[in-house]
N, C-alpha and C. Protein backbone atom coordinates (compact mmCIF):
# COMPACT_ATOMS: atom_id res chain seq x y z
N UNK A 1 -16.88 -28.11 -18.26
CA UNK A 1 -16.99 -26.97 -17.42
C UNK A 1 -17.69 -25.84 -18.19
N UNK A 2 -17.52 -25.75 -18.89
CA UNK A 2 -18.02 -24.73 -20.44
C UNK A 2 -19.74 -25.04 -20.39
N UNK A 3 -19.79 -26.18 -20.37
CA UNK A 3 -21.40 -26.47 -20.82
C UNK A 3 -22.28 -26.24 -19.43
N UNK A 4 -21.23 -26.37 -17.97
CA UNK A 4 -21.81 -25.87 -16.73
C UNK A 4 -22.13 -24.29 -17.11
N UNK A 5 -21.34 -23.53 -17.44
CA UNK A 5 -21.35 -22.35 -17.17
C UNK A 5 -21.99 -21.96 -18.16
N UNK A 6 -22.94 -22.13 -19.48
CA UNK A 6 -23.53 -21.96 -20.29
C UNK A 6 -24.95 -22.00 -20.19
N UNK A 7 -25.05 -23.47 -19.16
CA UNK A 7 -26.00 -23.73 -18.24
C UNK A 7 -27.11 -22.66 -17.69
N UNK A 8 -26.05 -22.39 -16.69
CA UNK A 8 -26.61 -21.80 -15.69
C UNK A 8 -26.78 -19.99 -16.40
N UNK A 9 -25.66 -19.55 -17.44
CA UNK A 9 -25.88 -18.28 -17.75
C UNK A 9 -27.01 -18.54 -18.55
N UNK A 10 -27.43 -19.49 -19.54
CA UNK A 10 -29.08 -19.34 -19.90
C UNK A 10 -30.04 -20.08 -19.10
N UNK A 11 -29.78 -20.56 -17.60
CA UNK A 11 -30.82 -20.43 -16.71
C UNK A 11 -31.28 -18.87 -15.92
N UNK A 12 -30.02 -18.51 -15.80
CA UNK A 12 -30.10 -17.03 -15.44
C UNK A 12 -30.85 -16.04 -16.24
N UNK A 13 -30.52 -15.84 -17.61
CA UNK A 13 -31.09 -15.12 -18.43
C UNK A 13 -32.72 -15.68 -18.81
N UNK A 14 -33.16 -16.96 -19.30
CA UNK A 14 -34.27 -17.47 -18.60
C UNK A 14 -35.45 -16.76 -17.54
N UNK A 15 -34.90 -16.97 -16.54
CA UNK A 15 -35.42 -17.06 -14.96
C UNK A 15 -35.69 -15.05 -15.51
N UNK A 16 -34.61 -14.41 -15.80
CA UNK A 16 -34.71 -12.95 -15.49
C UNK A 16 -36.01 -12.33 -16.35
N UNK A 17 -35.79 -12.65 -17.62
CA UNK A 17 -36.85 -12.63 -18.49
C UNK A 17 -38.13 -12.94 -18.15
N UNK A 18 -38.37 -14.19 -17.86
CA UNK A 18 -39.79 -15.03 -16.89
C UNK A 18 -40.38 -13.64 -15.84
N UNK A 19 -39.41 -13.35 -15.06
CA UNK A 19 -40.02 -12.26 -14.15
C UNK A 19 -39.89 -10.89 -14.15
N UNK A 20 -38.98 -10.77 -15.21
CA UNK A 20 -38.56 -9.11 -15.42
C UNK A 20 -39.17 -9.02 -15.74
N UNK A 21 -40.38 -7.57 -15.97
CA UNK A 21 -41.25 -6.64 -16.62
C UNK A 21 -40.88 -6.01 -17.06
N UNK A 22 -40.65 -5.51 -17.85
CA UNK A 22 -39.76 -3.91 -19.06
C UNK A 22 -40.34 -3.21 -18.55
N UNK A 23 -39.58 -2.02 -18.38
CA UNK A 23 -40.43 -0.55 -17.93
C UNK A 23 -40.92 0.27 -19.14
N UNK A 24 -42.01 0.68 -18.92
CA UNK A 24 -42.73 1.00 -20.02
C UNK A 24 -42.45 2.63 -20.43
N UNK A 25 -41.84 2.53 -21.46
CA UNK A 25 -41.67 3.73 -21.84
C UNK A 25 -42.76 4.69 -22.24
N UNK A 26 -43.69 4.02 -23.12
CA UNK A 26 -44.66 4.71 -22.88
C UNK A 26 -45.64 4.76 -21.62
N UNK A 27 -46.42 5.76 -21.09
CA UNK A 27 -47.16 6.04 -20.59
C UNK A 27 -48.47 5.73 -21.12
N UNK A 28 -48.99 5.83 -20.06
CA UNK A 28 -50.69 5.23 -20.98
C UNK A 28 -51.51 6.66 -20.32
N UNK A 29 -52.11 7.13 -21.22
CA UNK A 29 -53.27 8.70 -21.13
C UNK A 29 -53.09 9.14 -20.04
N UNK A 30 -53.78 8.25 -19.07
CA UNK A 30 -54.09 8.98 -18.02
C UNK A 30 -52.99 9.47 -16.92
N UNK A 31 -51.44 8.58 -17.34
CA UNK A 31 -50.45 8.80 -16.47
C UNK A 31 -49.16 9.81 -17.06
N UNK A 32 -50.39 10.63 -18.36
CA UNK A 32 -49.21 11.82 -19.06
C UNK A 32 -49.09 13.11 -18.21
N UNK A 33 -50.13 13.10 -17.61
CA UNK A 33 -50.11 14.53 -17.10
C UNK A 33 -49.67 14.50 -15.40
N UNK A 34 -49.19 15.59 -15.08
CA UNK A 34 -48.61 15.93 -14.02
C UNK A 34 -49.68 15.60 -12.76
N UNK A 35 -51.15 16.11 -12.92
CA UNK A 35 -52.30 15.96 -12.32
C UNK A 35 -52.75 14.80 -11.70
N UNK A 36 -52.82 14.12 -12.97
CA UNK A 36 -53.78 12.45 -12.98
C UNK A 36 -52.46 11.65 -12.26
N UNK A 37 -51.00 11.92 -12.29
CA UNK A 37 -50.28 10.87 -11.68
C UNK A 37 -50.76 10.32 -10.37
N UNK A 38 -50.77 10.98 -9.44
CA UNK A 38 -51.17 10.31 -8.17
C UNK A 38 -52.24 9.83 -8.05
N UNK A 39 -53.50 10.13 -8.73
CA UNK A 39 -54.50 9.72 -8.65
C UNK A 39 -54.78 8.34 -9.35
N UNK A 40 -53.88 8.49 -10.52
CA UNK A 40 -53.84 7.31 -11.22
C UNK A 40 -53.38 5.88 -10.81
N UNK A 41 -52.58 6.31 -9.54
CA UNK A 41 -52.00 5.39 -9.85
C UNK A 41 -50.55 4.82 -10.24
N UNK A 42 -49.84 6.24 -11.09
CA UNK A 42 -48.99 5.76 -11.93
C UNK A 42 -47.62 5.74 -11.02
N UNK A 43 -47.27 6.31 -10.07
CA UNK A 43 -46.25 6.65 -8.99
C UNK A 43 -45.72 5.08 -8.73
N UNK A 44 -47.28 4.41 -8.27
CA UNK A 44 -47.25 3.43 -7.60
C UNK A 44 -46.13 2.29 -8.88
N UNK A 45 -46.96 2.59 -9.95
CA UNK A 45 -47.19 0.97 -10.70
C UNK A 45 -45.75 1.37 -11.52
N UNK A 46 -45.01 2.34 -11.46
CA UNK A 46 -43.92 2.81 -11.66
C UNK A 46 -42.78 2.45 -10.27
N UNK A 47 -43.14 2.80 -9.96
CA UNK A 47 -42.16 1.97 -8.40
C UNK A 47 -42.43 0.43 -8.12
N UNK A 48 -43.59 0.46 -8.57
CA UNK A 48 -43.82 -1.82 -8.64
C UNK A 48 -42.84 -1.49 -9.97
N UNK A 49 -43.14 -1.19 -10.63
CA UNK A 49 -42.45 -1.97 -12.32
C UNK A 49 -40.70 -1.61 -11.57
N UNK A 50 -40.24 -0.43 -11.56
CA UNK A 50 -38.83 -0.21 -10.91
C UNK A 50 -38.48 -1.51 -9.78
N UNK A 51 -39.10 -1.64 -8.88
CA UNK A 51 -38.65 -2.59 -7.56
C UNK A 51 -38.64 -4.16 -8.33
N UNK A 52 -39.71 -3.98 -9.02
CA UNK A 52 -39.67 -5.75 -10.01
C UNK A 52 -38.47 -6.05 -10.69
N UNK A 53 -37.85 -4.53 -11.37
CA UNK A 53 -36.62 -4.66 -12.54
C UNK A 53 -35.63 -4.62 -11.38
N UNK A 54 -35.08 -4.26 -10.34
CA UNK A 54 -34.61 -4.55 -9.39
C UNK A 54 -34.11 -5.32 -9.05
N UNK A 55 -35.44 -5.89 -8.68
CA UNK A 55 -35.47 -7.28 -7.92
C UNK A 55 -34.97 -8.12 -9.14
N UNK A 56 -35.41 -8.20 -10.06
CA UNK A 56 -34.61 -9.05 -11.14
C UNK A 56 -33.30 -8.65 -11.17
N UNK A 57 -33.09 -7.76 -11.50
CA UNK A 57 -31.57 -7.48 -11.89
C UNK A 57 -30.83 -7.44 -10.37
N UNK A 58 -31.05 -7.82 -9.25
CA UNK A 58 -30.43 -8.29 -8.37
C UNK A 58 -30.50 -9.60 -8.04
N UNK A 59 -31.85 -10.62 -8.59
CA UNK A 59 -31.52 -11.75 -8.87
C UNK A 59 -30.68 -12.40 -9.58
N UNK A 60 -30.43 -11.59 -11.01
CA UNK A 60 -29.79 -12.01 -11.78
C UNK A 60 -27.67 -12.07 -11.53
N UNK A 61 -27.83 -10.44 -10.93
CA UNK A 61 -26.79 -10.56 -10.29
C UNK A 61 -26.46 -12.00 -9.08
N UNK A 62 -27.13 -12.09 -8.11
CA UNK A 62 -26.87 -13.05 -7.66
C UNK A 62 -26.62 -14.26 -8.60
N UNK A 63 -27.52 -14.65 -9.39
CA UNK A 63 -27.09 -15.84 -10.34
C UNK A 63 -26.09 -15.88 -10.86
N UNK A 64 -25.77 -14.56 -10.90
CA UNK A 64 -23.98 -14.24 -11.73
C UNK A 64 -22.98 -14.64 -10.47
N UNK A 65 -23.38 -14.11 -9.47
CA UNK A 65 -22.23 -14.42 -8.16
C UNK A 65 -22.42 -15.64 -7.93
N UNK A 66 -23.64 -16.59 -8.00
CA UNK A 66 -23.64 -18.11 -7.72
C UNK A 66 -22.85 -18.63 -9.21
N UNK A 67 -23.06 -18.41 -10.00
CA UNK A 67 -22.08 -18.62 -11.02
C UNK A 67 -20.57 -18.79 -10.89
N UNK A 68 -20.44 -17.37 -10.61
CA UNK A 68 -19.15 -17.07 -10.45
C UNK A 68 -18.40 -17.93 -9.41
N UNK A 69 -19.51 -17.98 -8.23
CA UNK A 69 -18.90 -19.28 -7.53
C UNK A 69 -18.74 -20.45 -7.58
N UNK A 70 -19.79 -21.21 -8.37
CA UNK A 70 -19.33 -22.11 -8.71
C UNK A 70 -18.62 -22.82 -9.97
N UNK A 71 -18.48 -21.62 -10.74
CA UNK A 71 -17.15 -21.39 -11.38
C UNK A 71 -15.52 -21.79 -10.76
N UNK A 72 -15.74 -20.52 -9.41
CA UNK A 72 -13.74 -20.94 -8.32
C UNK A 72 -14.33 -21.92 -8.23
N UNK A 73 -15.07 -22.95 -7.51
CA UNK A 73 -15.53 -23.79 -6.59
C UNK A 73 -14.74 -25.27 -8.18
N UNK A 74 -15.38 -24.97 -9.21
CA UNK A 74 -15.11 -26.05 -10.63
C UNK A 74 -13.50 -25.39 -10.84
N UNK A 75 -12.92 -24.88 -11.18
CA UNK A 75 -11.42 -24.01 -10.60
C UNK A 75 -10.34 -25.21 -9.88
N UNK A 76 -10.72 -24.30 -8.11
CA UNK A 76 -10.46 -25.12 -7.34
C UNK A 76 -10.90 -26.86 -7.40
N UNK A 77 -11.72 -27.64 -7.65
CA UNK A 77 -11.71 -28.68 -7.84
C UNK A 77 -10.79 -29.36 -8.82
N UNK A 78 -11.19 -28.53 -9.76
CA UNK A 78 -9.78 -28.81 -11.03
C UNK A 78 -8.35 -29.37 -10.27
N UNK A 79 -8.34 -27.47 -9.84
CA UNK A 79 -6.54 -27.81 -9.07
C UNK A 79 -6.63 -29.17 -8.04
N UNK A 80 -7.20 -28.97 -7.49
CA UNK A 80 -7.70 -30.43 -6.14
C UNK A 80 -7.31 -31.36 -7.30
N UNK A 81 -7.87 -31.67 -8.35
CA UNK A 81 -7.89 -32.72 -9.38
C UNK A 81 -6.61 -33.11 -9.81
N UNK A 82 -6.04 -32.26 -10.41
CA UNK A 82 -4.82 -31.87 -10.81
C UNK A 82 -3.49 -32.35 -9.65
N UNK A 83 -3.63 -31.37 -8.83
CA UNK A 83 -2.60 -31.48 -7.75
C UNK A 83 -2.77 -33.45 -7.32
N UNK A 84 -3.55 -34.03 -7.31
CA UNK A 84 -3.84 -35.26 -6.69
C UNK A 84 -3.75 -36.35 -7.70
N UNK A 85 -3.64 -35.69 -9.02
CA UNK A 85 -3.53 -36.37 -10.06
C UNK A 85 -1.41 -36.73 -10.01
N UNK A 86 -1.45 -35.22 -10.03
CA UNK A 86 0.44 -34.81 -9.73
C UNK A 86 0.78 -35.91 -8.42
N UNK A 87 0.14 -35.88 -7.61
CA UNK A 87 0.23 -36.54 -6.33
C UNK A 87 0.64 -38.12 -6.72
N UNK A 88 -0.33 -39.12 -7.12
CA UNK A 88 -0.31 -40.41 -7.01
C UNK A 88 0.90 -41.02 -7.63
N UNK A 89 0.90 -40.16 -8.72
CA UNK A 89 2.75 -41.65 -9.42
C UNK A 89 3.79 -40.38 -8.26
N UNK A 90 3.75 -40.14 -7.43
CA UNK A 90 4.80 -40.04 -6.87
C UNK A 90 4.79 -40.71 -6.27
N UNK A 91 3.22 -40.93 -5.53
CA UNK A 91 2.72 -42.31 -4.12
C UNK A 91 3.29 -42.96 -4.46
N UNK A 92 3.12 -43.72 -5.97
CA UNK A 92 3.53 -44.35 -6.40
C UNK A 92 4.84 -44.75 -6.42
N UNK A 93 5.28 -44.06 -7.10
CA UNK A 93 6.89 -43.80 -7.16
C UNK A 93 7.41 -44.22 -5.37
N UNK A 94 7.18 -43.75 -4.77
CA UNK A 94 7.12 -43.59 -3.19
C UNK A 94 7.31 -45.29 -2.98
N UNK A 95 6.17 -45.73 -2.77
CA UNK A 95 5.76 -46.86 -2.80
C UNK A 95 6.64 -47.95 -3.43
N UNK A 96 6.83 -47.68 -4.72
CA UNK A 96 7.54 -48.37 -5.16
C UNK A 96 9.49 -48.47 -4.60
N UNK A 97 9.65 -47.13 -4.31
CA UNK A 97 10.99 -47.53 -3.59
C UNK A 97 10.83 -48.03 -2.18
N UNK A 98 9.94 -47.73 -1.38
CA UNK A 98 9.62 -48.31 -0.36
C UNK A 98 9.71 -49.86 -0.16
N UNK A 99 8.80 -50.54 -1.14
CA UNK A 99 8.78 -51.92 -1.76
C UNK A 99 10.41 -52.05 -2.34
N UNK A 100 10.84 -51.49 -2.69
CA UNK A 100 12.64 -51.81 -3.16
C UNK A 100 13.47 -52.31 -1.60
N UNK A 101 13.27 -50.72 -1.32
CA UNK A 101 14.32 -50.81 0.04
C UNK A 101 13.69 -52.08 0.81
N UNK A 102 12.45 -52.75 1.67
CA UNK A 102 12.16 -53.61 1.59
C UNK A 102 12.52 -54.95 1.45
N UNK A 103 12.36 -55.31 -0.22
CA UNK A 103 12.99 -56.34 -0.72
C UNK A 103 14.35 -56.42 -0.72
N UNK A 104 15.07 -55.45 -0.54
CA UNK A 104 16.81 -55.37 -0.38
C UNK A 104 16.95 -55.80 1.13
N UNK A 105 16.05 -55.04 1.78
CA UNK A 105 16.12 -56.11 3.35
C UNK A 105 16.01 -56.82 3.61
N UNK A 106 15.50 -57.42 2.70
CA UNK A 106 14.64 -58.82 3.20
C UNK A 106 16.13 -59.48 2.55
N UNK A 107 16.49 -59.60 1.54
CA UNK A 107 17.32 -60.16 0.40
C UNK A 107 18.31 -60.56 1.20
N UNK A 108 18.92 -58.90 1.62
CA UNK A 108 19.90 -58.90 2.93
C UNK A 108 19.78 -59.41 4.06
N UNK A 109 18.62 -59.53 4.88
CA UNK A 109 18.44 -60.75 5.78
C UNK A 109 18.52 -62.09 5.53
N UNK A 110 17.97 -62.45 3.57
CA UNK A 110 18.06 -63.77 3.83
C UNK A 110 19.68 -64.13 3.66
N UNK A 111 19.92 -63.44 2.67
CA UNK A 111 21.66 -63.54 2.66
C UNK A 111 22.07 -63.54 3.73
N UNK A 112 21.91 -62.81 4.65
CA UNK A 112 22.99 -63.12 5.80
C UNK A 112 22.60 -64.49 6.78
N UNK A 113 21.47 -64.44 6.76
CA UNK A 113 20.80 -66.04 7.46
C UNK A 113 21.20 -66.44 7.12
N UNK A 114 21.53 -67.65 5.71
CA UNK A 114 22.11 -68.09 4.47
C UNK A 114 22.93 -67.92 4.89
N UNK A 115 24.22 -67.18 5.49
CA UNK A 115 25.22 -67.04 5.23
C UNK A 115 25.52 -67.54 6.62
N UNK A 116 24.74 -67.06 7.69
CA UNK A 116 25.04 -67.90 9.03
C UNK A 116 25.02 -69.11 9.12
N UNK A 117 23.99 -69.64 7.82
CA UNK A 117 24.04 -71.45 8.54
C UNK A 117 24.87 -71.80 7.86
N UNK A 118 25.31 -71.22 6.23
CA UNK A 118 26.60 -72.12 6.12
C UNK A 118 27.80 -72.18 6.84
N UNK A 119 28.18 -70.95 7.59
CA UNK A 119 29.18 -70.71 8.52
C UNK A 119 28.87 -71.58 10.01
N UNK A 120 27.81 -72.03 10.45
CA UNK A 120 27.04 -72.93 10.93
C UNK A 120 27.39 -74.51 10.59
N UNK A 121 26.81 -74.53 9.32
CA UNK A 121 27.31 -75.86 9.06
C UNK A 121 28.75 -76.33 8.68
N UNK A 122 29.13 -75.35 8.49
CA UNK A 122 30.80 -75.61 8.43
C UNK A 122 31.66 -75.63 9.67
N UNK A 123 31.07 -74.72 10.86
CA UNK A 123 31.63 -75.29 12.04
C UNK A 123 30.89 -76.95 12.49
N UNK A 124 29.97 -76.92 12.16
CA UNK A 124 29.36 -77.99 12.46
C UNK A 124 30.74 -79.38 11.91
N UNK A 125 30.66 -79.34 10.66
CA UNK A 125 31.36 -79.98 10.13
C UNK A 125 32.73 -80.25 10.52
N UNK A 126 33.42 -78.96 11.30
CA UNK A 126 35.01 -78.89 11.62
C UNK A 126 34.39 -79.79 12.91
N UNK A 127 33.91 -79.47 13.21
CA UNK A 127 33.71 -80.32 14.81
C UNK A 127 33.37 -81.73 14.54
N UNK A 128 32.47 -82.33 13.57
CA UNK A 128 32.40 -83.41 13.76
C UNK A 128 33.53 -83.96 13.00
N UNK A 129 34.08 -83.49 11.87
CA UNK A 129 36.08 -83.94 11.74
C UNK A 129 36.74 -84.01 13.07
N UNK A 130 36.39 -82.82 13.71
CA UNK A 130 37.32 -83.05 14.77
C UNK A 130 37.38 -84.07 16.00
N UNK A 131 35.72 -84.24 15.90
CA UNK A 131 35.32 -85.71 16.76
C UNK A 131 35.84 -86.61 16.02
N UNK A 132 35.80 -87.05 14.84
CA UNK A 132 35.91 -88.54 13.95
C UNK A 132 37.49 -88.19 14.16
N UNK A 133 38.58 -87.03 14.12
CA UNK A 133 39.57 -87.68 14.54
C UNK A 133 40.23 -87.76 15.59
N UNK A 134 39.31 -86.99 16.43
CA UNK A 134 39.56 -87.53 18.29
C UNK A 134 39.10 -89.02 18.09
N UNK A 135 38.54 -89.40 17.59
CA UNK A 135 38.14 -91.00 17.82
C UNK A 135 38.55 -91.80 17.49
N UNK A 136 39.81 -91.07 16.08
CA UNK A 136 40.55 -91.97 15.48
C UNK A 136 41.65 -92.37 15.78
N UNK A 137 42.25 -90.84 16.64
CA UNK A 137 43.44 -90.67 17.57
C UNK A 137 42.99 -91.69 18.71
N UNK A 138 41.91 -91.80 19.50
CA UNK A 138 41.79 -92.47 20.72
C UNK A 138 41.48 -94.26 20.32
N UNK A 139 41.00 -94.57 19.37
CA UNK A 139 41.36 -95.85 18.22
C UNK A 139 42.70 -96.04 18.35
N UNK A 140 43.19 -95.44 17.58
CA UNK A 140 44.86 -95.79 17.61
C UNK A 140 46.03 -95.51 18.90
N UNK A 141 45.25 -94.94 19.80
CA UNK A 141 46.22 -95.36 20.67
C UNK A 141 45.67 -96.51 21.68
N UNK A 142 44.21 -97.16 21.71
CA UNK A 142 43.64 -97.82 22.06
C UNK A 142 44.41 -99.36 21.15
N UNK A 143 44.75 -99.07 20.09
CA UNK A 143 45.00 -100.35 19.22
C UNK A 143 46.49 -100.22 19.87
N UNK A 144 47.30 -99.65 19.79
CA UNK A 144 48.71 -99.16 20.31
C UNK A 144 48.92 -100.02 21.66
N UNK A 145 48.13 -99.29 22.57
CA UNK A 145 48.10 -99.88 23.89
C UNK A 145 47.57 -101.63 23.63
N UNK A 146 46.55 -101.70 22.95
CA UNK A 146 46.28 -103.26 22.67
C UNK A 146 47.13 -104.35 22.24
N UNK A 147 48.28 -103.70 21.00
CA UNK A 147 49.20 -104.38 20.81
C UNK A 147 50.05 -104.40 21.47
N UNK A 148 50.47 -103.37 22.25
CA UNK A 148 51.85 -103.38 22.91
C UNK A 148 51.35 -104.50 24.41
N UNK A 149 50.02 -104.47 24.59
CA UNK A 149 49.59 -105.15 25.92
C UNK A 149 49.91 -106.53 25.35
N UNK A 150 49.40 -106.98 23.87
CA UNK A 150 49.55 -108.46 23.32
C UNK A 150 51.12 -108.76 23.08
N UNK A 151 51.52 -107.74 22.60
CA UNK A 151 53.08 -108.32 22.64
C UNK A 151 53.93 -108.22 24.20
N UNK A 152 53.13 -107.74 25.32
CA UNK A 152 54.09 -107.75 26.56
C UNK A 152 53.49 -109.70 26.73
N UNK A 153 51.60 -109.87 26.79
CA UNK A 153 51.65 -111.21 26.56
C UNK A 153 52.53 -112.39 26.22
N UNK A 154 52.38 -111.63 24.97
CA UNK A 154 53.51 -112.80 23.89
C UNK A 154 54.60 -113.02 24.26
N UNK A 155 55.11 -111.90 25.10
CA UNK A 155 56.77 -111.77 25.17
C UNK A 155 56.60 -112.79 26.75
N UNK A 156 55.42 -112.44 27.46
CA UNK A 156 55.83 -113.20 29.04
C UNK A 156 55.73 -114.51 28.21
N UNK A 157 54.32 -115.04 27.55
CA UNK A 157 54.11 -116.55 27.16
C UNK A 157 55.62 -116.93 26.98
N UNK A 158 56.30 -116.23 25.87
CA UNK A 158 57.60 -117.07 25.48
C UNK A 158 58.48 -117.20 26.49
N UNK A 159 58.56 -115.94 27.49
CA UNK A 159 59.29 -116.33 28.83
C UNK A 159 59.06 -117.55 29.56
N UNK A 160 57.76 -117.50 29.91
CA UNK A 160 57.23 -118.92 30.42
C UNK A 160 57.36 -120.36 29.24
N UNK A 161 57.37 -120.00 28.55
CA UNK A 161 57.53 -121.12 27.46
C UNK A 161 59.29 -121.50 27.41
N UNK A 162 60.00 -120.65 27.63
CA UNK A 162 61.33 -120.49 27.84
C UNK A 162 61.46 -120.81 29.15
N UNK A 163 61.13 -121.02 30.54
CA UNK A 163 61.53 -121.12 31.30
C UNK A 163 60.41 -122.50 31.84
N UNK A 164 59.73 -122.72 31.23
CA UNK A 164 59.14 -124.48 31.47
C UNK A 164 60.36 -125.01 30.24
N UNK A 165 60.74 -125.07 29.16
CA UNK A 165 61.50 -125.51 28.41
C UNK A 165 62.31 -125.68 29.30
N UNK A 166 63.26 -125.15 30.00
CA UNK A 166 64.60 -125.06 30.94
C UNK A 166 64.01 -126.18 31.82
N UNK A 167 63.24 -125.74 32.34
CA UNK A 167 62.74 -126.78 33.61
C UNK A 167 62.49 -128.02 32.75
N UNK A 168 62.06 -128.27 31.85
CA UNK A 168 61.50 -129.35 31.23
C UNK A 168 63.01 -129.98 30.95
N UNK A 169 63.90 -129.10 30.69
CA UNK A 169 65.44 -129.84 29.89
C UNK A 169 65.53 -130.37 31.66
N UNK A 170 65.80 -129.11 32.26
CA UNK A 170 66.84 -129.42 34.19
C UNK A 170 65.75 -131.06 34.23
N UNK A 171 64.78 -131.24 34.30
CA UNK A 171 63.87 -132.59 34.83
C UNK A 171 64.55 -133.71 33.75
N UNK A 172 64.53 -133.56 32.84
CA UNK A 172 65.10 -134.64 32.14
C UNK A 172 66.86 -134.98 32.58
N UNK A 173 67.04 -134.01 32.76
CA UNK A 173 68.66 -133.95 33.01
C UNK A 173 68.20 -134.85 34.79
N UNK A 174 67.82 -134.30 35.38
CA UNK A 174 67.73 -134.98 36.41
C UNK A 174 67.09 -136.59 36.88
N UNK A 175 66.57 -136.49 35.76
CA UNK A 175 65.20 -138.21 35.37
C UNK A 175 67.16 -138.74 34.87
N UNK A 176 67.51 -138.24 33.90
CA UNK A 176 68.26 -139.07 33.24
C UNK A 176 69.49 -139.34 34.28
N UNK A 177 69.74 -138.77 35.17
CA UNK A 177 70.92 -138.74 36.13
C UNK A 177 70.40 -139.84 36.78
N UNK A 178 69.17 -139.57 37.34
CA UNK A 178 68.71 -140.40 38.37
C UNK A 178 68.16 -142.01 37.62
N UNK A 179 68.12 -142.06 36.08
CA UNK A 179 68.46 -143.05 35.46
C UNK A 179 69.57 -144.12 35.68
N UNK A 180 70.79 -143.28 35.25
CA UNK A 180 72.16 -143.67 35.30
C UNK A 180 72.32 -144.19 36.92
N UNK A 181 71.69 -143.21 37.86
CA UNK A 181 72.29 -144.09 39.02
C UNK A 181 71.18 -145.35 40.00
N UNK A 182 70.53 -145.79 39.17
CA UNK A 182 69.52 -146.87 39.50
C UNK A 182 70.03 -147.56 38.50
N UNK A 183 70.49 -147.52 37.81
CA UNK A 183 71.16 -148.64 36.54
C UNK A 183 72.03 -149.27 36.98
C-alpha cells in the first residue's frame, strides 16, 4: 500500500513539474516599468504564467484528492479484507458444527432404525416361537388324541377278541354237548 501511495505522490509531483511554469520573479526590461506593461504584454503573460501555476496546483491538488481516495478506497478494502478474512473460520467453524449436528442425526436415525429392526426381529422371533409352539401344542394333542383313538381301538379289538373267545368257548361247549348226545 506504501509503494501505491509513493507511486502516485511522485506521479503527481512529476506531472506538476512537466507543466508548472515558475513565475518569474524577475521581470524582463521592458515589463519594469509601469508604462511598457500593457503594451508589452506583460499583464497578459503574467496572468498565463498565474492561471498555468493554478491550473497546476489545482491539478495537483486533485491528484492529492485522487490519492487520498484511493488511499480510503485501499483502507476500506483492507477492512473488506480483514472483516472476510475474520468471517471464514467462523463459516467455517459454522459449517463444521452444522456437519456435527448432521452426523449426530444421521447416527441417531441410524441407531434408532437399528434399533427398530432388532425390536423387529425379536418380535419376529417371539412369534415364530410362538408358532413352533402352537404347533407343538397342536402335535401333542394331535398325538394325544391319536393314542387315546389307538388305545379305544385296542381296547374294542380285545373286546371283540374277548367276546369271539366266549363265543368260540359257548360253540365248543355246544359242538361238545351236541357230541355227547349223538354218541
Amino acid at each position: 500500500m506504501m509503494r501505491v501511495l509513493a507511486f502516485w505522490t511522485a506521479a503527481c509531483v512529476l506531472c506538476a513539474r512537466g507543466t508548472c511554469v515558475p513565475l518569474l520573479d524577475e521581470k524582463s526590461a521592458d515589463c519594469d516599468s509601469d508604462e511598457v506593461r500593457p503594451a508589452a504584454g506583460c499583464d497578459r503573460r503574467e496572468t498565463e504564467e498565474e492561471g498555468e501555476h493554478e491550473h497546476t496546483h489545482d491539478s495537483w491538488e486533485e491528484d492529492e484528492e485522487e490519492g487520498a481516495m484511493k488511499e480510503q478506497n485501499e483502507r476500506d478494502l483492507d477492512e473488506l479484507l480483514q472483516e472476510e478474512i475474520q468471517r471464514r473460520p467462523d463459516q467455517e467453524l459454522e459449517r463444521k458444527h452444522r456437519r456435527n449436528q448432521e452426523e449426530e442425526e444421521n447416527d441417531t436415525k441410524s441407531w434408532n432404525k437399528e434399533k427398530e429392526e432388532e425390536e423387529l426381529q425379536e418380535l419376529m422371533r417371539k412369534m415364530e416361537n410362538a408358532s413352533d409352539e402352537a404347533t407343538r401344542q397342536f402335535e401333542r394333542e394331535r398325538n394325544e388324541e391319536e393314542e387315546e383313538r389307538r388305545h379305544d381301538e385296542e381296547e374294542e379289538e380285545e373286546d371283540e377278541d374277548e367276546e369271539l373267545l366266549e363265543i368260540e368257548a359257548e360253540l365248543r361247549k355246544v359242538a361238545a354237548q351236541l357230541h355227547e348226545t349223538h354218541i
